[in-house]
C-alpha atoms as a PDB file:
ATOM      1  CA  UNK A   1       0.000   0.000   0.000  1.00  0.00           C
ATOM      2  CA  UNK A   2       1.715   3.399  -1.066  1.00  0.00           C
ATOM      3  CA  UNK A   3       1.653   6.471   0.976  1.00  0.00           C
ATOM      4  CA  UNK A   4      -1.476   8.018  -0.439  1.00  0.00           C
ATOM      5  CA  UNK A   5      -3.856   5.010   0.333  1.00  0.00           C
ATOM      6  CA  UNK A   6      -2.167   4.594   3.861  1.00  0.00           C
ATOM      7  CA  UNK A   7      -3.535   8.281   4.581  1.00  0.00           C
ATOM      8  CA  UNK A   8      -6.457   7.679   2.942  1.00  0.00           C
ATOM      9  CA  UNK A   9      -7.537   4.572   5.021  1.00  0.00           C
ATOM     10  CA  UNK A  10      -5.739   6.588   8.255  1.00  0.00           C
ATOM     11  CA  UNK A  11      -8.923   9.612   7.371  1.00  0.00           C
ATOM     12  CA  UNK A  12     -11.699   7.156   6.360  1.00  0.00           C
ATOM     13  CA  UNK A  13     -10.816   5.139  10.075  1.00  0.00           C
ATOM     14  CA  UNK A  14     -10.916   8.638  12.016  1.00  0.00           C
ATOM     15  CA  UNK A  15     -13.926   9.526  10.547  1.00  0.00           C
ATOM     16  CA  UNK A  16     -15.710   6.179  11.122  1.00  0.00           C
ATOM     17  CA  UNK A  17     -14.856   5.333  14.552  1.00  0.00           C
ATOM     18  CA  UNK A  18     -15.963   9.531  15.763  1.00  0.00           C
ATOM     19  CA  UNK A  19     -18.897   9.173  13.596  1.00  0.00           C
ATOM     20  CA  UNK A  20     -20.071   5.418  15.674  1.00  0.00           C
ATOM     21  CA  UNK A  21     -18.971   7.161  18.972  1.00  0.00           C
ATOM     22  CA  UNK A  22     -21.538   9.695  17.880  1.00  0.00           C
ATOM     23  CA  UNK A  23     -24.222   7.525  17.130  1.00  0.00           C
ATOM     24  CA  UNK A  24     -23.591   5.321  19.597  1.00  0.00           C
ATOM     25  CA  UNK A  25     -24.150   8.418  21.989  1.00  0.00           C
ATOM     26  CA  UNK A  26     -27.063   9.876  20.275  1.00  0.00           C
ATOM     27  CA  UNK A  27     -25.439  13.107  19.757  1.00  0.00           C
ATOM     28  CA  UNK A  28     -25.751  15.392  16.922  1.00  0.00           C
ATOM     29  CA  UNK A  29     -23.163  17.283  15.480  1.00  0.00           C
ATOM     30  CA  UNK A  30     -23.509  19.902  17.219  1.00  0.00           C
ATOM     31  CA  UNK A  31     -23.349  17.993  20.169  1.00  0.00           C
ATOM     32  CA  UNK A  32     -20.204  17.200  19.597  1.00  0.00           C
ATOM     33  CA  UNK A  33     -19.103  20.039  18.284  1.00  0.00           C
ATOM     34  CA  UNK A  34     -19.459  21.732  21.709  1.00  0.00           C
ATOM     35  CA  UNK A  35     -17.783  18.971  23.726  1.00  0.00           C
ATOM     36  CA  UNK A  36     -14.974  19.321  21.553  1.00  0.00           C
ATOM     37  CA  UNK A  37     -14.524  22.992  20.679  1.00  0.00           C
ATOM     38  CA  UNK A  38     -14.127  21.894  16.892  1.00  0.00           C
ATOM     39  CA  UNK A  39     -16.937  23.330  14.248  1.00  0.00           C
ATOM     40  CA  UNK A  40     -19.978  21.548  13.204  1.00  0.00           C
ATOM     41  CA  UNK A  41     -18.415  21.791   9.460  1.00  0.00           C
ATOM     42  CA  UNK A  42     -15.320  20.534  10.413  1.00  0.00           C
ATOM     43  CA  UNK A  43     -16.323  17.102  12.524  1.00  0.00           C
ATOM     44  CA  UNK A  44     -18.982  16.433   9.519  1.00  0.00           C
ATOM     45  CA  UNK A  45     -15.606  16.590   7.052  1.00  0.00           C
ATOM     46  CA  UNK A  46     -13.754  14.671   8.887  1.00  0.00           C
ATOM     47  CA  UNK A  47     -16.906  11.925   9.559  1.00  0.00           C
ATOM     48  CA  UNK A  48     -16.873  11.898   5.722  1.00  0.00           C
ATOM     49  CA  UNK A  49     -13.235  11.107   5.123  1.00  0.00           C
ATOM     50  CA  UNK A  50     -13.130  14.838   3.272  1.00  0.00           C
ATOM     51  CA  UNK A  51     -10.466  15.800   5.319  1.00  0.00           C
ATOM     52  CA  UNK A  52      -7.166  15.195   7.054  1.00  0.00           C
ATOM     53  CA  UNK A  53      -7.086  16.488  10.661  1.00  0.00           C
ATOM     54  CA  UNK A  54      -4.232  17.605  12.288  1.00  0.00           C
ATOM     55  CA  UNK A  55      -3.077  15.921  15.126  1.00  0.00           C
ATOM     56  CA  UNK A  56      -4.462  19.446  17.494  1.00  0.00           C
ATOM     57  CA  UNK A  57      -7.857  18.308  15.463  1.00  0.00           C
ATOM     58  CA  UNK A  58      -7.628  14.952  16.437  1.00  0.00           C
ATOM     59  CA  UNK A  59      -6.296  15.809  20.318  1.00  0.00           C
ATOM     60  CA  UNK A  60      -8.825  18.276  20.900  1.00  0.00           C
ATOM     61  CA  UNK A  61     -11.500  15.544  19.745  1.00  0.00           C
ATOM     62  CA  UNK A  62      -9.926  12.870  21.897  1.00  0.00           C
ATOM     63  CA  UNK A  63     -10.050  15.227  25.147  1.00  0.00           C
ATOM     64  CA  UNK A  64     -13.688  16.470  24.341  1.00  0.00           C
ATOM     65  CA  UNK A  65     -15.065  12.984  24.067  1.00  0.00           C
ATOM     66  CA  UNK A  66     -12.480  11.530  26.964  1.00  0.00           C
ATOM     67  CA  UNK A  67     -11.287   9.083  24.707  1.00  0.00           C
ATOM     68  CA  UNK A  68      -7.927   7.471  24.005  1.00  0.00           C
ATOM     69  CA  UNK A  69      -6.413   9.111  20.421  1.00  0.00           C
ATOM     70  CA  UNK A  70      -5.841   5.784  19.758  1.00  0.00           C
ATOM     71  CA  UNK A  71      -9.346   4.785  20.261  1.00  0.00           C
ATOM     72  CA  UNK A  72     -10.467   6.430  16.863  1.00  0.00           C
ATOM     73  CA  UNK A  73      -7.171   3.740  15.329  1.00  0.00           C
ATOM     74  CA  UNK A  74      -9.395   0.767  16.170  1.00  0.00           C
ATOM     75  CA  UNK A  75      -7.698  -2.430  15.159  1.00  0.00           C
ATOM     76  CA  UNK A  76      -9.900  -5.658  15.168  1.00  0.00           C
ATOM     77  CA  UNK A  77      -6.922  -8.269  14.516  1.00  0.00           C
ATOM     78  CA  UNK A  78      -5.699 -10.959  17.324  1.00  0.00           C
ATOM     79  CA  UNK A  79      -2.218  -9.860  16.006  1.00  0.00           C
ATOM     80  CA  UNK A  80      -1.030  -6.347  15.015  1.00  0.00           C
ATOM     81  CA  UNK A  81       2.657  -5.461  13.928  1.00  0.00           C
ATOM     82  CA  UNK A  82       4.069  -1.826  13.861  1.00  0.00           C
ATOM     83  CA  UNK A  83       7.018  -1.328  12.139  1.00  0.00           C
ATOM     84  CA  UNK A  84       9.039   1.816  12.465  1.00  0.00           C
ATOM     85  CA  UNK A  85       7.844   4.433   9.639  1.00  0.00           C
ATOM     86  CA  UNK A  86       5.070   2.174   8.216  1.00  0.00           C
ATOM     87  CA  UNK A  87       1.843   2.469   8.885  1.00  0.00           C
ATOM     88  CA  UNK A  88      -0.286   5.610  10.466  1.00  0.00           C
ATOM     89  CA  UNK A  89       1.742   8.683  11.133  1.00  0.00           C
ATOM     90  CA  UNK A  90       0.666  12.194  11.661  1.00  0.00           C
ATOM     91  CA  UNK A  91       2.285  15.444  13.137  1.00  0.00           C
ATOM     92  CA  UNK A  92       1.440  18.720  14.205  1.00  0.00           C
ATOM     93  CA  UNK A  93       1.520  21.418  11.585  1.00  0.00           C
ATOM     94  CA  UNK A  94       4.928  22.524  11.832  1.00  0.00           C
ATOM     95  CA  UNK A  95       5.606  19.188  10.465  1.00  0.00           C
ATOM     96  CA  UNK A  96       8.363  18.924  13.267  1.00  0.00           C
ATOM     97  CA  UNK A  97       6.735  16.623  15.983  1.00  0.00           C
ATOM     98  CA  UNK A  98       5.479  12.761  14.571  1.00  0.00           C
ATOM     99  CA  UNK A  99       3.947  10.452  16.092  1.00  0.00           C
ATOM    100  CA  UNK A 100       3.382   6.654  14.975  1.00  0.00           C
ATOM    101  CA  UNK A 101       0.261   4.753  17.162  1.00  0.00           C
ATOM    102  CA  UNK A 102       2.165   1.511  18.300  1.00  0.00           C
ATOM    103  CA  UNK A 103      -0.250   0.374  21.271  1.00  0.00           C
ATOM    104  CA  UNK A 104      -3.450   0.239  22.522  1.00  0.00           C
ATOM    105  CA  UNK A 105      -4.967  -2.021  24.823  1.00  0.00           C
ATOM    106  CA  UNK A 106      -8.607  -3.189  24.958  1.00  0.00           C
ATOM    107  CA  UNK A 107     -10.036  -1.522  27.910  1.00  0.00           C
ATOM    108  CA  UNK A 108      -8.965   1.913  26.000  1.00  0.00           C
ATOM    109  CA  UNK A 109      -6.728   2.900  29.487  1.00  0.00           C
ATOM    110  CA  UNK A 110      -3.396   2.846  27.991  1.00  0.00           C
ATOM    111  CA  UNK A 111      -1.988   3.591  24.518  1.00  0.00           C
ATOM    112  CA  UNK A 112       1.939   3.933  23.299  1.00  0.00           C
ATOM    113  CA  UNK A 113       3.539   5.518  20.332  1.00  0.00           C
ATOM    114  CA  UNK A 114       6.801   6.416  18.929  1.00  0.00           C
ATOM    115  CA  UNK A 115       7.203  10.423  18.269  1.00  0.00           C
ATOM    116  CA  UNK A 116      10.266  12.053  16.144  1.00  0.00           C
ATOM    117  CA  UNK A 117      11.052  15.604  16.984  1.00  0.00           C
ATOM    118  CA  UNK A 118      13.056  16.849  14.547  1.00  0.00           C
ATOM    119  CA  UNK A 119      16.528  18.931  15.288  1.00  0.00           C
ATOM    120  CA  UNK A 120      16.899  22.206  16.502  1.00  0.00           C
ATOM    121  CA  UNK A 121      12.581  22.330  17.210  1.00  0.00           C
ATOM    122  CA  UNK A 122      10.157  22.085  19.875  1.00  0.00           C
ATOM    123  CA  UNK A 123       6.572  20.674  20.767  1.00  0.00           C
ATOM    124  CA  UNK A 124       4.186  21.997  22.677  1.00  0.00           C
ATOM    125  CA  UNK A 125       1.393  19.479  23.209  1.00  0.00           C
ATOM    126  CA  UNK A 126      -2.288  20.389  24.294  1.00  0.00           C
ATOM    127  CA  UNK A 127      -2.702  19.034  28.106  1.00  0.00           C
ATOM    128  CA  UNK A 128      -4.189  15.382  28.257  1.00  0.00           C
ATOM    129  CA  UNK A 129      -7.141  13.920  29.446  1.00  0.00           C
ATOM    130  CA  UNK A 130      -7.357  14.735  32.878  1.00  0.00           C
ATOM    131  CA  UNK A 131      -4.924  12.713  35.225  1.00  0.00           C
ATOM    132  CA  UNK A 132      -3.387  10.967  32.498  1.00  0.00           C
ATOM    133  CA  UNK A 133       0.019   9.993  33.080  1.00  0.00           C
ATOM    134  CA  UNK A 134       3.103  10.659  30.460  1.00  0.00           C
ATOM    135  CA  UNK A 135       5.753   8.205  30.197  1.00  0.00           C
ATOM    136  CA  UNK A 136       8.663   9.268  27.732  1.00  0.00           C
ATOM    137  CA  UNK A 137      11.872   7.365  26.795  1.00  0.00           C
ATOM    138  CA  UNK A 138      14.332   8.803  24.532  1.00  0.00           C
ATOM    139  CA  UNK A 139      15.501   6.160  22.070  1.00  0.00           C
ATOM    140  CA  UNK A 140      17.766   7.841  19.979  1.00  0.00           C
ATOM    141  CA  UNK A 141      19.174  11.655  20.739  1.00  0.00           C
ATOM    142  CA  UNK A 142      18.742  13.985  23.563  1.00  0.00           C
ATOM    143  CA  UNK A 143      15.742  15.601  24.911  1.00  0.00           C
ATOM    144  CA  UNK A 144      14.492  18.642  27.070  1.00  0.00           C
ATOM    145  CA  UNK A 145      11.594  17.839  28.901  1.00  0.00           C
ATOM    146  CA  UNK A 146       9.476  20.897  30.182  1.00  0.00           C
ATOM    147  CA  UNK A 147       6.773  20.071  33.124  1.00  0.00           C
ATOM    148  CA  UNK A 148       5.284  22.767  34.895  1.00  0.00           C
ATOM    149  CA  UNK A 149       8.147  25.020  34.016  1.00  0.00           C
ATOM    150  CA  UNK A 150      11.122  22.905  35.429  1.00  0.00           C
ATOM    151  CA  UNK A 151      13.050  21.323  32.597  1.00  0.00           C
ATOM    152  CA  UNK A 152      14.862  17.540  32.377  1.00  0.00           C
ATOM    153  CA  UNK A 153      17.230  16.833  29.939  1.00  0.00           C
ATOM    154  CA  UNK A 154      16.819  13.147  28.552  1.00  0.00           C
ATOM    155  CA  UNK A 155      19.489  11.607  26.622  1.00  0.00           C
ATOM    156  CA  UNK A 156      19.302   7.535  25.085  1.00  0.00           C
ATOM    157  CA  UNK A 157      17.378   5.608  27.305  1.00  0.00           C
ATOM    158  CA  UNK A 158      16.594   7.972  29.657  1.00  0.00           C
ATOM    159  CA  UNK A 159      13.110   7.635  30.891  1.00  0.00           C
ATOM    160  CA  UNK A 160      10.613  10.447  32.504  1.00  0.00           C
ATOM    161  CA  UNK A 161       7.145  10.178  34.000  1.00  0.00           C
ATOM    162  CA  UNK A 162       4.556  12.987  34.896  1.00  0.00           C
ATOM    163  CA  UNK A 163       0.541  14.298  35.034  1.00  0.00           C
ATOM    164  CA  UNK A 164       0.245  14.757  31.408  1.00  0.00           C
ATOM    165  CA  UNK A 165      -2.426  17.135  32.125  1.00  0.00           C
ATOM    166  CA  UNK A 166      -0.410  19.746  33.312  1.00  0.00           C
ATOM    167  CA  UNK A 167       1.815  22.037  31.077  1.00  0.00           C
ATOM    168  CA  UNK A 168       4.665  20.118  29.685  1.00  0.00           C
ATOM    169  CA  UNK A 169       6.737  20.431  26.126  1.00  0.00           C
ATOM    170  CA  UNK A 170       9.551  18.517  23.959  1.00  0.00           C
ATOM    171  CA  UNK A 171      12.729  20.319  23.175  1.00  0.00           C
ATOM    172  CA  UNK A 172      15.303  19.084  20.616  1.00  0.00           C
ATOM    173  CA  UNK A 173      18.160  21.155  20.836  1.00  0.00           C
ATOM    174  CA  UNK A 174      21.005  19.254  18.901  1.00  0.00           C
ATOM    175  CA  UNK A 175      21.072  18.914  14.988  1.00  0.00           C
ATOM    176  CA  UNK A 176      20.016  15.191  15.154  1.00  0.00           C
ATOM    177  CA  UNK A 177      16.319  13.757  15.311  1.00  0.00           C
ATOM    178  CA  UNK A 178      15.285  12.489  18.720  1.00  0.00           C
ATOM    179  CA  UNK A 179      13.339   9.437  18.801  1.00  0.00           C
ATOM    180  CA  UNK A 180      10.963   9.039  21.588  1.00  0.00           C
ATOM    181  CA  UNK A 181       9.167   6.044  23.086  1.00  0.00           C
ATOM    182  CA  UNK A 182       5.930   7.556  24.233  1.00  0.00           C
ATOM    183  CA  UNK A 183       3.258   5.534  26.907  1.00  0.00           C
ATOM    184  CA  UNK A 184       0.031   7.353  27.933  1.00  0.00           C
ATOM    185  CA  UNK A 185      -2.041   5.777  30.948  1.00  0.00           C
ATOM    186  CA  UNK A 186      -5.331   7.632  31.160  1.00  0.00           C
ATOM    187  CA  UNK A 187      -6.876   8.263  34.764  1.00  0.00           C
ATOM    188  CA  UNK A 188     -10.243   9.075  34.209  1.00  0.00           C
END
């Protein structure tokens, strides 16, 4: 499957899944559209597959709905293999922060994923789900950490936890891409 088709399968399985939550909650668009702080117009695009949401879209969705990101990846095989840059990826839209979906368990509670920050940039996430919990190991370069305004520098296989609800941001400051290994354990 070439590029093109992988993101087109990657928007027709966003839209899908958010358009059977819907249903399944007997919400209108609108509904949803207030939960989530993303237009009417915008939800019914992506429910179509006539649109690509960014990964802000697609967080902001997620945390409206308190659902996993990776719930709206649903995967109905007994056996599912990721391989490093196949598959779904999406980034923000400076194009510098990706993020692969790797994991996600059944009862929707915990989810992993690799993320790439490229060199010399930063991420600033939106905060998570309330009393979700972060876990970041760098695989491959070094990493400044920001939560709540104190700042840890990761380097290769240096791990971090924190509330991921609270402020926080990635920091590559070398001229190398930093490879993260990225677990999320929601607390609702």
């Amino acid at each position: 499957m070439d590029e093109v088709d992988e993101s087109r399968q990657m928007v027709l399985q966003i839209g899908g899944a958010l358009k059977k939550y819907r249903k399944e909650k007997n919400m209108s668009l609108d509904d949803l559209a207030a939960l989530t702080g993303v237009s009417k117009l915008t939800l019914g695009n992506i429910e179509r597959g006539e649109t690509n949401p960014t990964l802000g879209i697609i967080w902001k969705i997620s945390k409206g709905i308190s659902l996993p990101l990776l719930a709206l990846f649903k995967s109905e095989e007994a056996v599912s293999l990721y391989r490093a840059g196949e598959g779904m990826r999406f980034s923000n839209d400076q194009k510098n922060w990706i993020i692969e979906p790797i994991f996600k368990n059944a009862s929707s509670d915990f989810e992993m994923c690799r993320a790439y920050l490229q060199p010399n940039s930063a991420y600033y996430p939106e905060g998570h789900h309330v009393n979700t919990t972060e876990i970041a190991t760098v695989m491959t370069g070094s990493v400044e950490i920001q939560v709540n305004g104190e700042v840890y520098t990761l380097n290769q296989y240096d791990t971090i936890s924190f509330r991921a609800d609270c402020p926080h941001a990635y920091t590559n400051p070398t001229d190398r891409e930093a490879v993260l290994h990225i677990s999320l354990k929601y607390g609702y």
